[in-house]
C-alpha atoms as a PDB file:
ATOM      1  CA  UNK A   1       0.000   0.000   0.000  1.00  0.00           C
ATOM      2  CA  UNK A   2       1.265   3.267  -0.702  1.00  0.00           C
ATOM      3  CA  UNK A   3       1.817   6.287   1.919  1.00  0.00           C
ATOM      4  CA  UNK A   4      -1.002   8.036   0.385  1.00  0.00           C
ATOM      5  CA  UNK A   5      -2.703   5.744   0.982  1.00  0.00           C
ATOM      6  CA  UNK A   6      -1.390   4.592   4.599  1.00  0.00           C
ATOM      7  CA  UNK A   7      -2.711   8.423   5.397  1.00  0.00           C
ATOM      8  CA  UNK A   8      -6.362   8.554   3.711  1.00  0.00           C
ATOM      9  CA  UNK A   9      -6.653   5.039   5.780  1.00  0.00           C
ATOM     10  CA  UNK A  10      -5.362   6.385   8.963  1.00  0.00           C
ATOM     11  CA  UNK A  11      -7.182   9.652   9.047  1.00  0.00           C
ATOM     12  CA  UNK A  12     -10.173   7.770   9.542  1.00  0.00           C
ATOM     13  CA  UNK A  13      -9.322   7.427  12.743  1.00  0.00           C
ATOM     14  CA  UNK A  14      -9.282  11.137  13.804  1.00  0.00           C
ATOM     15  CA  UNK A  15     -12.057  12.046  11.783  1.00  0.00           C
ATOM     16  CA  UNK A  16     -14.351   8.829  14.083  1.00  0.00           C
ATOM     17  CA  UNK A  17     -13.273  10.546  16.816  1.00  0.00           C
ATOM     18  CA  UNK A  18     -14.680  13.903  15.865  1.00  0.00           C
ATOM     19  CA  UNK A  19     -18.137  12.076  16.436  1.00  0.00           C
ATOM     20  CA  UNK A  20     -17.406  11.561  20.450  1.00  0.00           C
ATOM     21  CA  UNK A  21     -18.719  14.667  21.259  1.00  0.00           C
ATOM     22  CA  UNK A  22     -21.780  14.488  19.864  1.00  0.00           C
ATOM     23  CA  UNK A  23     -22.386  10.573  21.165  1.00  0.00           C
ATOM     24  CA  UNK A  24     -21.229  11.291  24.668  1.00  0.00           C
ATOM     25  CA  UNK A  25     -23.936  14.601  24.507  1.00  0.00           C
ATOM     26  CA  UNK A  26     -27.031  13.049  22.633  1.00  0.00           C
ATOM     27  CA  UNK A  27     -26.715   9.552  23.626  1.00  0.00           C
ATOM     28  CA  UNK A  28     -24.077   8.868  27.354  1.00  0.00           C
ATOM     29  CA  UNK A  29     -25.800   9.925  30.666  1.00  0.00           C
ATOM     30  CA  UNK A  30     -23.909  13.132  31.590  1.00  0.00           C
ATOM     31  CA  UNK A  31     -21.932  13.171  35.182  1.00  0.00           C
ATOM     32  CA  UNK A  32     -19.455   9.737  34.636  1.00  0.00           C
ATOM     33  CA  UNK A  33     -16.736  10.991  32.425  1.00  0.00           C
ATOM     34  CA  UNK A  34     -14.374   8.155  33.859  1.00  0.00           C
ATOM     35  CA  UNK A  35     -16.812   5.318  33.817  1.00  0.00           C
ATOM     36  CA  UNK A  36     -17.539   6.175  30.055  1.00  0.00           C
ATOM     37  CA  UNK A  37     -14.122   6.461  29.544  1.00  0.00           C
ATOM     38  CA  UNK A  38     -13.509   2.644  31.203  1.00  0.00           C
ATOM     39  CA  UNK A  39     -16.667   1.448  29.437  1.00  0.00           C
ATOM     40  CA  UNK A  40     -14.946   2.420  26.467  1.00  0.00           C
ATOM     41  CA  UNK A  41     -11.520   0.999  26.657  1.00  0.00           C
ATOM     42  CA  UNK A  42     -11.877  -2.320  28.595  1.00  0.00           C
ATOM     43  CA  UNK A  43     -14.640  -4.129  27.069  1.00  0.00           C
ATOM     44  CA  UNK A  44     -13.084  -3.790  23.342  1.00  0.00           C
ATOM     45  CA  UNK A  45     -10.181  -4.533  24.759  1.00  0.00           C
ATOM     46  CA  UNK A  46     -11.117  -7.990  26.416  1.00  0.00           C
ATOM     47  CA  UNK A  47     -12.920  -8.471  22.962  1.00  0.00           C
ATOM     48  CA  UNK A  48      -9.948  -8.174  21.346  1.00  0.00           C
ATOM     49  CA  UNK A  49      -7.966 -10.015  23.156  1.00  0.00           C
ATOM     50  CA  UNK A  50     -10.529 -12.781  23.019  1.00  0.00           C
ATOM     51  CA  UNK A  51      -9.643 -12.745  19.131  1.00  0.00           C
ATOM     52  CA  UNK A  52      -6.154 -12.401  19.331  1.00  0.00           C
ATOM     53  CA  UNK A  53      -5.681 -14.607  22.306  1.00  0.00           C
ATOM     54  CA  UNK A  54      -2.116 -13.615  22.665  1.00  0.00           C
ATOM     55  CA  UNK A  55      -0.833 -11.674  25.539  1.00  0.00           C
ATOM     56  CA  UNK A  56       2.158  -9.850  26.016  1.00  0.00           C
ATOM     57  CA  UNK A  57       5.490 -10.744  27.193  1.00  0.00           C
ATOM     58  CA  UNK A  58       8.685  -9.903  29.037  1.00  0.00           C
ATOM     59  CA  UNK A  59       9.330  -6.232  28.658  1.00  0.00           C
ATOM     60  CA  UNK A  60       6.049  -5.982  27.158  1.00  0.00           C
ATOM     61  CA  UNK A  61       3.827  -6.353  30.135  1.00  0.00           C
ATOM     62  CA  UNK A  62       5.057  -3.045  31.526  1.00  0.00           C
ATOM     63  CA  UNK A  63       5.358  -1.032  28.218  1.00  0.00           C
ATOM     64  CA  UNK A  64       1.611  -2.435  27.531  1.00  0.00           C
ATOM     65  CA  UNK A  65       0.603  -0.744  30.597  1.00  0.00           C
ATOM     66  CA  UNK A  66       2.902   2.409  30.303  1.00  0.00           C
ATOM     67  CA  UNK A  67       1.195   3.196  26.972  1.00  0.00           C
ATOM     68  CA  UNK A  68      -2.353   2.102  28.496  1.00  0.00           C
ATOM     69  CA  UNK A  69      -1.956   4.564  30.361  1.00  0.00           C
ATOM     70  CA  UNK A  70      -0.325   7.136  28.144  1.00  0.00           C
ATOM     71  CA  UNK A  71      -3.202   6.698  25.055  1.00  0.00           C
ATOM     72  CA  UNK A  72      -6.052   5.981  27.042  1.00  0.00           C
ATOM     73  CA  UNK A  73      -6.502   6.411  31.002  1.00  0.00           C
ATOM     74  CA  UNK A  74      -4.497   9.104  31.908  1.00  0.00           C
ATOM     75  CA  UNK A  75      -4.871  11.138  28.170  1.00  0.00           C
ATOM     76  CA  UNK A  76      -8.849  10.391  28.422  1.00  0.00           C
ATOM     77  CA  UNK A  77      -9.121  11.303  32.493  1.00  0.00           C
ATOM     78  CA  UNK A  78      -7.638  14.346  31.732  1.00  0.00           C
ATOM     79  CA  UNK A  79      -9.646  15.100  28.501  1.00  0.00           C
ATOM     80  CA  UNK A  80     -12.739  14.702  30.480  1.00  0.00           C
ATOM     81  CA  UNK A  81     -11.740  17.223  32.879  1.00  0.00           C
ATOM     82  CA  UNK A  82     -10.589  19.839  30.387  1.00  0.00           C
ATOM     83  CA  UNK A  83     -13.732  19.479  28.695  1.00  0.00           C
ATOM     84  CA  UNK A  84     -15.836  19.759  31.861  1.00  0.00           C
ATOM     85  CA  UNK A  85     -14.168  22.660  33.328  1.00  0.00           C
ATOM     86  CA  UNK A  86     -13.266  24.645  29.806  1.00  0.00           C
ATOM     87  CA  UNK A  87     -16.089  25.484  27.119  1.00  0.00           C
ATOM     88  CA  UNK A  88     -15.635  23.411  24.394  1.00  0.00           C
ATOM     89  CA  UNK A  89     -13.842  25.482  22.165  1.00  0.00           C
ATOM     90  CA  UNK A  90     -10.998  26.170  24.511  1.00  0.00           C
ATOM     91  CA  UNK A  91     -10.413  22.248  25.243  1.00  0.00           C
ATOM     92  CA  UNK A  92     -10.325  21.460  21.535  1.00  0.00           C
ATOM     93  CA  UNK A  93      -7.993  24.312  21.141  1.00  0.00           C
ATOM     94  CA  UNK A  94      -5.326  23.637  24.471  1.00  0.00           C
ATOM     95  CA  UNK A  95      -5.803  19.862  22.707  1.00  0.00           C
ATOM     96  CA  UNK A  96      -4.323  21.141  19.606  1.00  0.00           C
ATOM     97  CA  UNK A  97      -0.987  21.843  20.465  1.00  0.00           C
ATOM     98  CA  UNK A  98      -0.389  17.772  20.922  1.00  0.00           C
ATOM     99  CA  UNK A  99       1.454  18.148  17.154  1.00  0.00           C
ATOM    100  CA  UNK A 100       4.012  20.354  18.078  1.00  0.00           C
ATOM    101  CA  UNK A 101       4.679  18.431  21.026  1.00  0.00           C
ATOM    102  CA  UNK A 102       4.687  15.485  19.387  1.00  0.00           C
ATOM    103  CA  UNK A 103       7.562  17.183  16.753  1.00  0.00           C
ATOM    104  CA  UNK A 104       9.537  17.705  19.793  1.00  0.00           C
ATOM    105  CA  UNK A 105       9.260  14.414  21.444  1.00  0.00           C
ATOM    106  CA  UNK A 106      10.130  12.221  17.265  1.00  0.00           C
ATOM    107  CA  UNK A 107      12.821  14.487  17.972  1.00  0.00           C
ATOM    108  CA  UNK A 108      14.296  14.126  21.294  1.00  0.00           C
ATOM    109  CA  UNK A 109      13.462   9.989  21.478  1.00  0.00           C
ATOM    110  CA  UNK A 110      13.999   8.722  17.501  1.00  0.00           C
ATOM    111  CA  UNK A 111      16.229  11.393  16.317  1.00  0.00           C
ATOM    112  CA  UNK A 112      13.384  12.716  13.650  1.00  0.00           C
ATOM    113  CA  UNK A 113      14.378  15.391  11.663  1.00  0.00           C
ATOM    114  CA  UNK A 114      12.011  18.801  12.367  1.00  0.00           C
ATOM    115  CA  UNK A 115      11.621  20.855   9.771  1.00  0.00           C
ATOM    116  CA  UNK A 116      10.323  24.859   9.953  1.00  0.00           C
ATOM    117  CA  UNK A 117       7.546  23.868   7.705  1.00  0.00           C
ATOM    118  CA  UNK A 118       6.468  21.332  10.384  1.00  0.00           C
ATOM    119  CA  UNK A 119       5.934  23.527  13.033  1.00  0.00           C
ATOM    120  CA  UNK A 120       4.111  26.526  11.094  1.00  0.00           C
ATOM    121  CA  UNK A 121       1.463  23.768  10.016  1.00  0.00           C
ATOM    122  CA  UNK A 122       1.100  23.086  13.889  1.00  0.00           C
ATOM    123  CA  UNK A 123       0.781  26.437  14.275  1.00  0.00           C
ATOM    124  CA  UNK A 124      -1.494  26.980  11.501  1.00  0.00           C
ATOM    125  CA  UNK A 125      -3.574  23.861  12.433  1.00  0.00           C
ATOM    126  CA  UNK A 126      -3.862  25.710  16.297  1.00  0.00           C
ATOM    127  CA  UNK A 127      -5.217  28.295  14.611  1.00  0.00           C
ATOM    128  CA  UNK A 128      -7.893  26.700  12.346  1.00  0.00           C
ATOM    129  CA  UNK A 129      -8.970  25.013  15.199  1.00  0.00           C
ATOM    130  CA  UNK A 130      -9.508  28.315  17.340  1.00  0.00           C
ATOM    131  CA  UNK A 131     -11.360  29.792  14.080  1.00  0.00           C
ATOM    132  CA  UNK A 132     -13.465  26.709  14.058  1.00  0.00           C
ATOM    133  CA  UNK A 133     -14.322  26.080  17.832  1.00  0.00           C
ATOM    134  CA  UNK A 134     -13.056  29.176  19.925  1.00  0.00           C
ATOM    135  CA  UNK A 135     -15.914  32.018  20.764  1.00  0.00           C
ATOM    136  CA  UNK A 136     -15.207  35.922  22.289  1.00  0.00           C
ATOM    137  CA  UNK A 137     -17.186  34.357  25.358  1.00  0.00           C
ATOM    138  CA  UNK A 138     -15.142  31.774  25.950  1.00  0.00           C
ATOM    139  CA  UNK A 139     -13.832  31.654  29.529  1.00  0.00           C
ATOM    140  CA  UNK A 140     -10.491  30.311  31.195  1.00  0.00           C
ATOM    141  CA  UNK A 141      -9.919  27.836  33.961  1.00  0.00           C
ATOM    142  CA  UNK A 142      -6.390  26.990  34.875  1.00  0.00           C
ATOM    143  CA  UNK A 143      -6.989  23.666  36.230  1.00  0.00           C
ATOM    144  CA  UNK A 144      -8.620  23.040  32.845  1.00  0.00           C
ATOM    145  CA  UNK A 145      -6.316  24.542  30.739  1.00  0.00           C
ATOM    146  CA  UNK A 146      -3.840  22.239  33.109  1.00  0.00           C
ATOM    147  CA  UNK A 147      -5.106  19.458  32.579  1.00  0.00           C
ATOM    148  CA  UNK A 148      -5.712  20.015  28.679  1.00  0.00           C
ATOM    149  CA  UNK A 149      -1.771  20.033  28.417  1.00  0.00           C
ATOM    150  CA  UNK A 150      -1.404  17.111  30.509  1.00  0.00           C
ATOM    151  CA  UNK A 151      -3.624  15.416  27.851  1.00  0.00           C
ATOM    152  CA  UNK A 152      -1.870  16.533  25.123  1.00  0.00           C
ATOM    153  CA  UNK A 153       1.270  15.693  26.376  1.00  0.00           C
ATOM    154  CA  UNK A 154      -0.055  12.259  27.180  1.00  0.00           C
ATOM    155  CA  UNK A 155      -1.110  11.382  24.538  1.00  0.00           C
ATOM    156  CA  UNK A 156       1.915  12.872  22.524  1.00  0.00           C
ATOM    157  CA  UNK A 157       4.033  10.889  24.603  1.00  0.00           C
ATOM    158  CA  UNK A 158       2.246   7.661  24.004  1.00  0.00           C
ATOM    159  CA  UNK A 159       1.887   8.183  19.865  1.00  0.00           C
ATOM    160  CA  UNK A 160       5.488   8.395  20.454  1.00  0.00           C
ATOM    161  CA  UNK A 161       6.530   5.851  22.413  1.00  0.00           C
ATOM    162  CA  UNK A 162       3.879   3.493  20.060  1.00  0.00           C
ATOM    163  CA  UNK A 163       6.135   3.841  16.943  1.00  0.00           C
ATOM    164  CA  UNK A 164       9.426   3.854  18.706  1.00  0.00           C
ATOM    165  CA  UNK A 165       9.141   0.700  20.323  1.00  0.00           C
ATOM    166  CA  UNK A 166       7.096  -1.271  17.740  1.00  0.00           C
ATOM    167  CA  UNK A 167       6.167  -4.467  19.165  1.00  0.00           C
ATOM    168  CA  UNK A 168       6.692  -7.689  17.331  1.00  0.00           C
ATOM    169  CA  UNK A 169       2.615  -8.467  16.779  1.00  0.00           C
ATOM    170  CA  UNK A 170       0.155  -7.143  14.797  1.00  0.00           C
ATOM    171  CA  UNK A 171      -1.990  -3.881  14.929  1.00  0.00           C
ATOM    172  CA  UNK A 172      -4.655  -6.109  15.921  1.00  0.00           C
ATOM    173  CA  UNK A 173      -3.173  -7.381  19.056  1.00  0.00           C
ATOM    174  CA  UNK A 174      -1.384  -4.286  20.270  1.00  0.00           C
ATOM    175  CA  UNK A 175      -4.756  -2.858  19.938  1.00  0.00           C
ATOM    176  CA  UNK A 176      -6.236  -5.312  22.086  1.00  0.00           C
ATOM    177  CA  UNK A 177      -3.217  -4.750  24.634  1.00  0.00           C
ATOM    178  CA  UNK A 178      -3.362  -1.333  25.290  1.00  0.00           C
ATOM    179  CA  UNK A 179      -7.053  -0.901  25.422  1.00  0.00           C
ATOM    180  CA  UNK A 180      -7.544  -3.846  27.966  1.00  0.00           C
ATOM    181  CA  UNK A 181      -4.444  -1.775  29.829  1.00  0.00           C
ATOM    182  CA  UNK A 182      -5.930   1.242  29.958  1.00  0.00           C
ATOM    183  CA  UNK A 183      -9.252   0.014  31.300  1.00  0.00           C
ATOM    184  CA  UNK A 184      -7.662  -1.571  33.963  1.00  0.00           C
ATOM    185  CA  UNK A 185      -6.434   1.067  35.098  1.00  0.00           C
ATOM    186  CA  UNK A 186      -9.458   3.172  34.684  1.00  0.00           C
ATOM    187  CA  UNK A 187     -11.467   0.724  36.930  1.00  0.00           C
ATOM    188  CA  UNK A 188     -10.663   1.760  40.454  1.00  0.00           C
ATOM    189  CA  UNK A 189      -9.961   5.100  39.451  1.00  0.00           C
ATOM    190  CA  UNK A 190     -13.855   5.202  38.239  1.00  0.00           C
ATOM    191  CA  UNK A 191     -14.909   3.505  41.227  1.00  0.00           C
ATOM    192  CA  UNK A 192     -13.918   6.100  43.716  1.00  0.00           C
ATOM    193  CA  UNK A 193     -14.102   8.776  42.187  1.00  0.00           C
ATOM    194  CA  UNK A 194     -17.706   8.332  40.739  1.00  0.00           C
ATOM    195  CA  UNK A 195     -21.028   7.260  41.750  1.00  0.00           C
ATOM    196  CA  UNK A 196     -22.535   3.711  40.667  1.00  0.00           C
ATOM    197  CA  UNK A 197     -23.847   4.099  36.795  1.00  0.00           C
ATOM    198  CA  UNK A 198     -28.082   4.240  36.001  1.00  0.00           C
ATOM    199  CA  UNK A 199     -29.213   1.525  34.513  1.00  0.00           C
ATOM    200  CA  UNK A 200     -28.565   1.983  31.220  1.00  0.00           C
ATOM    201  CA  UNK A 201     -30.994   3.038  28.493  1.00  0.00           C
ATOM    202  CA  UNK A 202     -31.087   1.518  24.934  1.00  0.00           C
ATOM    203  CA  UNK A 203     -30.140   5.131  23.991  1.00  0.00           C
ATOM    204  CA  UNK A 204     -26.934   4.647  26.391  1.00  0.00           C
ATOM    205  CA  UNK A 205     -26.411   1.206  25.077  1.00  0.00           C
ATOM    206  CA  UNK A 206     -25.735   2.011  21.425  1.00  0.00           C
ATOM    207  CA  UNK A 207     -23.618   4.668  22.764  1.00  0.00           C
ATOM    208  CA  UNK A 208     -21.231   2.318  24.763  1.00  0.00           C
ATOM    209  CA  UNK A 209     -21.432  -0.262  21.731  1.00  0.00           C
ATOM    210  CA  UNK A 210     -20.587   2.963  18.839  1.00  0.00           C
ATOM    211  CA  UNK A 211     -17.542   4.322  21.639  1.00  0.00           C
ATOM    212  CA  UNK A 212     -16.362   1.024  22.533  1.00  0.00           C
ATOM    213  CA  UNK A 213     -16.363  -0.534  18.380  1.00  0.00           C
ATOM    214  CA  UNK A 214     -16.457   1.819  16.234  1.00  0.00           C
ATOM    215  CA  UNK A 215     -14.981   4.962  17.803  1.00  0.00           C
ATOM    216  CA  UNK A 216     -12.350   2.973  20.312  1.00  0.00           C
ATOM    217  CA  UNK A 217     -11.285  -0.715  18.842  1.00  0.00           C
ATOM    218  CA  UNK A 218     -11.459  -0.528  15.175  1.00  0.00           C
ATOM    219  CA  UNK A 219     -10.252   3.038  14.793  1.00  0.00           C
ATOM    220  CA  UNK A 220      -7.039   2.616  17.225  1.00  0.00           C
ATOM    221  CA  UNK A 221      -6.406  -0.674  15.134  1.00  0.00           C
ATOM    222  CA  UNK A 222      -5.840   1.760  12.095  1.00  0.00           C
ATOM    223  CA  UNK A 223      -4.519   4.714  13.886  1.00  0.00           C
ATOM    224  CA  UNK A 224      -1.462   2.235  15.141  1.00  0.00           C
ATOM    225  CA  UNK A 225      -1.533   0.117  11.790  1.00  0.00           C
ATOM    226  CA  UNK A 226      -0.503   3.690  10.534  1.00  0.00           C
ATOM    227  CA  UNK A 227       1.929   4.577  13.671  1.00  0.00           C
ATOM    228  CA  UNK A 228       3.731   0.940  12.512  1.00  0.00           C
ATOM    229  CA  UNK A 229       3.957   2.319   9.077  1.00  0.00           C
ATOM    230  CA  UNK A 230       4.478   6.453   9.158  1.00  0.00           C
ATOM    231  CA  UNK A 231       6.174   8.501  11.403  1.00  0.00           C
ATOM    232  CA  UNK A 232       4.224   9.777  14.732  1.00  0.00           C
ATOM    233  CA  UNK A 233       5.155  13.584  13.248  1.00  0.00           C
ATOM    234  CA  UNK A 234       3.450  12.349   9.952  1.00  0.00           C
ATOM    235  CA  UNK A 235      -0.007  10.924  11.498  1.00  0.00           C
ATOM    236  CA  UNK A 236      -0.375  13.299  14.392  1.00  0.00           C
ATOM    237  CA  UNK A 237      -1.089  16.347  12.368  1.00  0.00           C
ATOM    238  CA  UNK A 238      -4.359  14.120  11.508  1.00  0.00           C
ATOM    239  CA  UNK A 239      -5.833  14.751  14.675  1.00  0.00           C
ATOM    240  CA  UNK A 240      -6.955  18.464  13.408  1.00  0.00           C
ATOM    241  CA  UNK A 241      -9.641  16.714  11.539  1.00  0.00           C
ATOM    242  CA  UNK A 242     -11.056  15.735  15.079  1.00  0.00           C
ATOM    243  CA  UNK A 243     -12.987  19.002  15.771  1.00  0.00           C
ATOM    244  CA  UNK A 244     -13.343  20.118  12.137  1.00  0.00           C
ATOM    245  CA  UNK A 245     -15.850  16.509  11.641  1.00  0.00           C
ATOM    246  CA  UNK A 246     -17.707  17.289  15.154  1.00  0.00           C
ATOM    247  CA  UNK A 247     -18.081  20.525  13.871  1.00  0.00           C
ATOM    248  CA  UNK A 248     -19.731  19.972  10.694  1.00  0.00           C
ATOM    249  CA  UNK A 249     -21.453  17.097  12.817  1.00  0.00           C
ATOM    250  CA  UNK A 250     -23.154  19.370  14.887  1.00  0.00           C
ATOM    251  CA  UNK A 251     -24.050  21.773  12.163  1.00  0.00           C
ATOM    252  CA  UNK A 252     -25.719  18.734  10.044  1.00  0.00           C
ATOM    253  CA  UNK A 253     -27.203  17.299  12.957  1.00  0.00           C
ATOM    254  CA  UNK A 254     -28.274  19.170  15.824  1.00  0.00           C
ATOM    255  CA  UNK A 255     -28.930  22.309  13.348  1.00  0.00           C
ATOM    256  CA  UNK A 256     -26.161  24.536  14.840  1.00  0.00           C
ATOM    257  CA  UNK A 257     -24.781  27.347  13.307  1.00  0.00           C
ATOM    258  CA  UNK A 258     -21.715  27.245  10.629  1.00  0.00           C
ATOM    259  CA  UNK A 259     -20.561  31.204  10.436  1.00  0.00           C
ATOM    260  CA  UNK A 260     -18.301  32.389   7.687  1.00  0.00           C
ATOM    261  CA  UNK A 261     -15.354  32.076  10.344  1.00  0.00           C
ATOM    262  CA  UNK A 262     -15.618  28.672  10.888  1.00  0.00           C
ATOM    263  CA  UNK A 263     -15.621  27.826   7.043  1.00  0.00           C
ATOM    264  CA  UNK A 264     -12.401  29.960   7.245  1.00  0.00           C
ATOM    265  CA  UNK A 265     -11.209  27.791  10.171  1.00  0.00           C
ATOM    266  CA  UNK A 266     -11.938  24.753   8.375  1.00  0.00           C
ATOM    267  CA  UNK A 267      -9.846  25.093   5.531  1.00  0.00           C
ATOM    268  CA  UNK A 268      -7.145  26.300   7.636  1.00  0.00           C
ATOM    269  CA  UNK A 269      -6.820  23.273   9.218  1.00  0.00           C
ATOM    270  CA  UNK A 270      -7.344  21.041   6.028  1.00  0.00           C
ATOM    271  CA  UNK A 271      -4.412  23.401   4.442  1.00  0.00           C
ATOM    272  CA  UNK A 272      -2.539  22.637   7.639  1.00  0.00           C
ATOM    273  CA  UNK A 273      -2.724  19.171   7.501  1.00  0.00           C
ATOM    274  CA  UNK A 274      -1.870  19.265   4.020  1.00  0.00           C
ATOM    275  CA  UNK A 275       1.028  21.686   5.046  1.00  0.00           C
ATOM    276  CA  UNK A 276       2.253  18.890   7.245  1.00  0.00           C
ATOM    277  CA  UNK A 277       2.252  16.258   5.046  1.00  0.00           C
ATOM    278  CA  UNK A 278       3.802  18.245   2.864  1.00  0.00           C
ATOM    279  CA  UNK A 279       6.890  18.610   5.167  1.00  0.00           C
ATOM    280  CA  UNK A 280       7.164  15.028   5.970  1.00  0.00           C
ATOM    281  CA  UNK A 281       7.314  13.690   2.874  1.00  0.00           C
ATOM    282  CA  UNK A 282      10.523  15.585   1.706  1.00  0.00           C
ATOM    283  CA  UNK A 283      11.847  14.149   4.799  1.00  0.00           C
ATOM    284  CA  UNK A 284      10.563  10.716   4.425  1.00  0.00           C
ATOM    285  CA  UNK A 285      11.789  10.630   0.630  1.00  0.00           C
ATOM    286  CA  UNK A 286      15.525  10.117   1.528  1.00  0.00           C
ATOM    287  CA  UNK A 287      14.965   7.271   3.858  1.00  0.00           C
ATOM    288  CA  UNK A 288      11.683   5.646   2.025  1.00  0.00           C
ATOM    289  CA  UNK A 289      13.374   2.410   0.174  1.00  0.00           C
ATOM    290  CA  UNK A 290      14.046   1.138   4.014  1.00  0.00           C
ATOM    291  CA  UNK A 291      11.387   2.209   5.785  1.00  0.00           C
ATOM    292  CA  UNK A 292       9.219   0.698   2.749  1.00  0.00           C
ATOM    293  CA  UNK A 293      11.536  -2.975   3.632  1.00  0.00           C
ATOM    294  CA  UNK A 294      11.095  -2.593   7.065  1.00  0.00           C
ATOM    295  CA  UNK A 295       7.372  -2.536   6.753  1.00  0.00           C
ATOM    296  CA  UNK A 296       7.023  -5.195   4.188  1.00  0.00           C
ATOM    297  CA  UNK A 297       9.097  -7.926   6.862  1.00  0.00           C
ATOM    298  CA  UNK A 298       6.465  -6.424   9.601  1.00  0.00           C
END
């Protein structure tokens, strides 16, 4: 398969993801951000693993659970919290500085090469997103804003770490790892933190079932299919199409407004993210005949 299209198939991932929002609004009883976050993450997991039945090994048990953690409890804990305590605009905008980081990290752990034209699509792509999401009224909490870095960093850390230490299994099964990980972990945290969950409706139901399938197993099976086979600096970038899709989600389905500023937003970001990809590939070109090898024995 071709890097073109390694990226069309892994930006299905982010753009999934843009539909959260308006699941977890229309569909998720409000109040249990870290039971819906465990509810996600540990029952595809065990699926998963049911499939795969393989689990990891040596170094891999505590790696598994380092990037459990990194992708999924502590980066969704802390997205919950931003988005409680910050309007939603702000979150998705703190949230969008997890490129640049990630830039810094390829960097600093694999020795990735980070080119100017990198970082001014992260900072164009920061600044879509505020054009898309971001409103005059929009108010400031610093232990939101706080933890809306943490996130960012979290998660930056483990899309990082992901490609760097490239386990010897499948997409599939490291899939299966992490989530099952990083509900694990979520479970006791949930359960003191939060009150015992309603009895779900059949609204709540197909919630869980979309979260859990659609928008948590299957789409982290391609988003790390395409952290095995690009660069994290090449695939993060995707992640601006996150808020652009719940944006144009809400506008299609819950009738909200779409001014002239958010169309100007929106193909900010698309020209960021095709900015970014831009960059990569000139650095990608030298080294593609072994990366291309390297793939092909995986």
């Amino acid at each position: 398969m071709s890097r073109a299209s390694d990226l069309l198939l892994t930006a299905i991932a982010p753009a999934v993801w843009g539909s959260t929002y308006i699941v977890t609004t229309e569909l998720l009883p409000a109040g249990y951000p870290l039971t819906v976050a465990m509810l996600r993450a540990l029952p595809a997991g065990l699926l998963l693993l049911a499939l795969v039945r393989q689990l990891p090994s040596g170094i891999w048990w505590p790696r598994t659970f380092l990037l459990g953690a990194l992708n999924f409890s502590f980066f969704w804990a802390m997205l919950f919290v931003s988005a409680y305590r910050l309007p939603g605009g702000v979150a998705a905008t703190v949230g969008a500085i997890q490129p640049l980081i990630v830039l810094g990290l390829s960097r600093a752990v694999m020795g990735t090469v980070v080119r100017p034209l990198s970082v001014l699509a992260g900072l164009a792509g920061i600044g879509g997103v505020a054009l898309l999401v971001l409103t005059p009224a929009a108010a400031l909490d610093p232990v939101g804003i706080a933890a809306g870095l943490a996130g960012a960093v979290s998660m930056a850390f483990g899309t990082v770490l992901s490609r760097h230490w490239q386990p010897p299994v499948p997409p599939l099964t490291f899939t299966a790892w992490q989530l099952t990980a990083g509900g694990l972990l979520l479970v006791p945290v949930a359960l003191v933190f939060e009150p015992a969950l309603p009895m779900p409706t059949t609204e709540n139901l197909v919630g869980f079932l979309y979260l859990g399938v659609i928008g948590g197993a299957l789409t982290y099976i391609v988003w790390f299919r395409g952290l095995a086979r690009l660069d994290p600096a090449t695939i993060s970038p995707l992640g601006f199409l996150s808020p652009l899709v719940a944006v144009v989600l809400g506008w299609a389905l819950l009738g909200q407004d779409l001014s002239l500023l958010q169309i100007g937003g929106m193909v900010v970001v698309l020209g960021s993210v095709w900015l970014s990809q831009r960059a990569q590939a000139t650095v990608a070109q030298p080294a593609a005949g072994g990366k291309a090898v390297s793939s092909a024995a995986r």
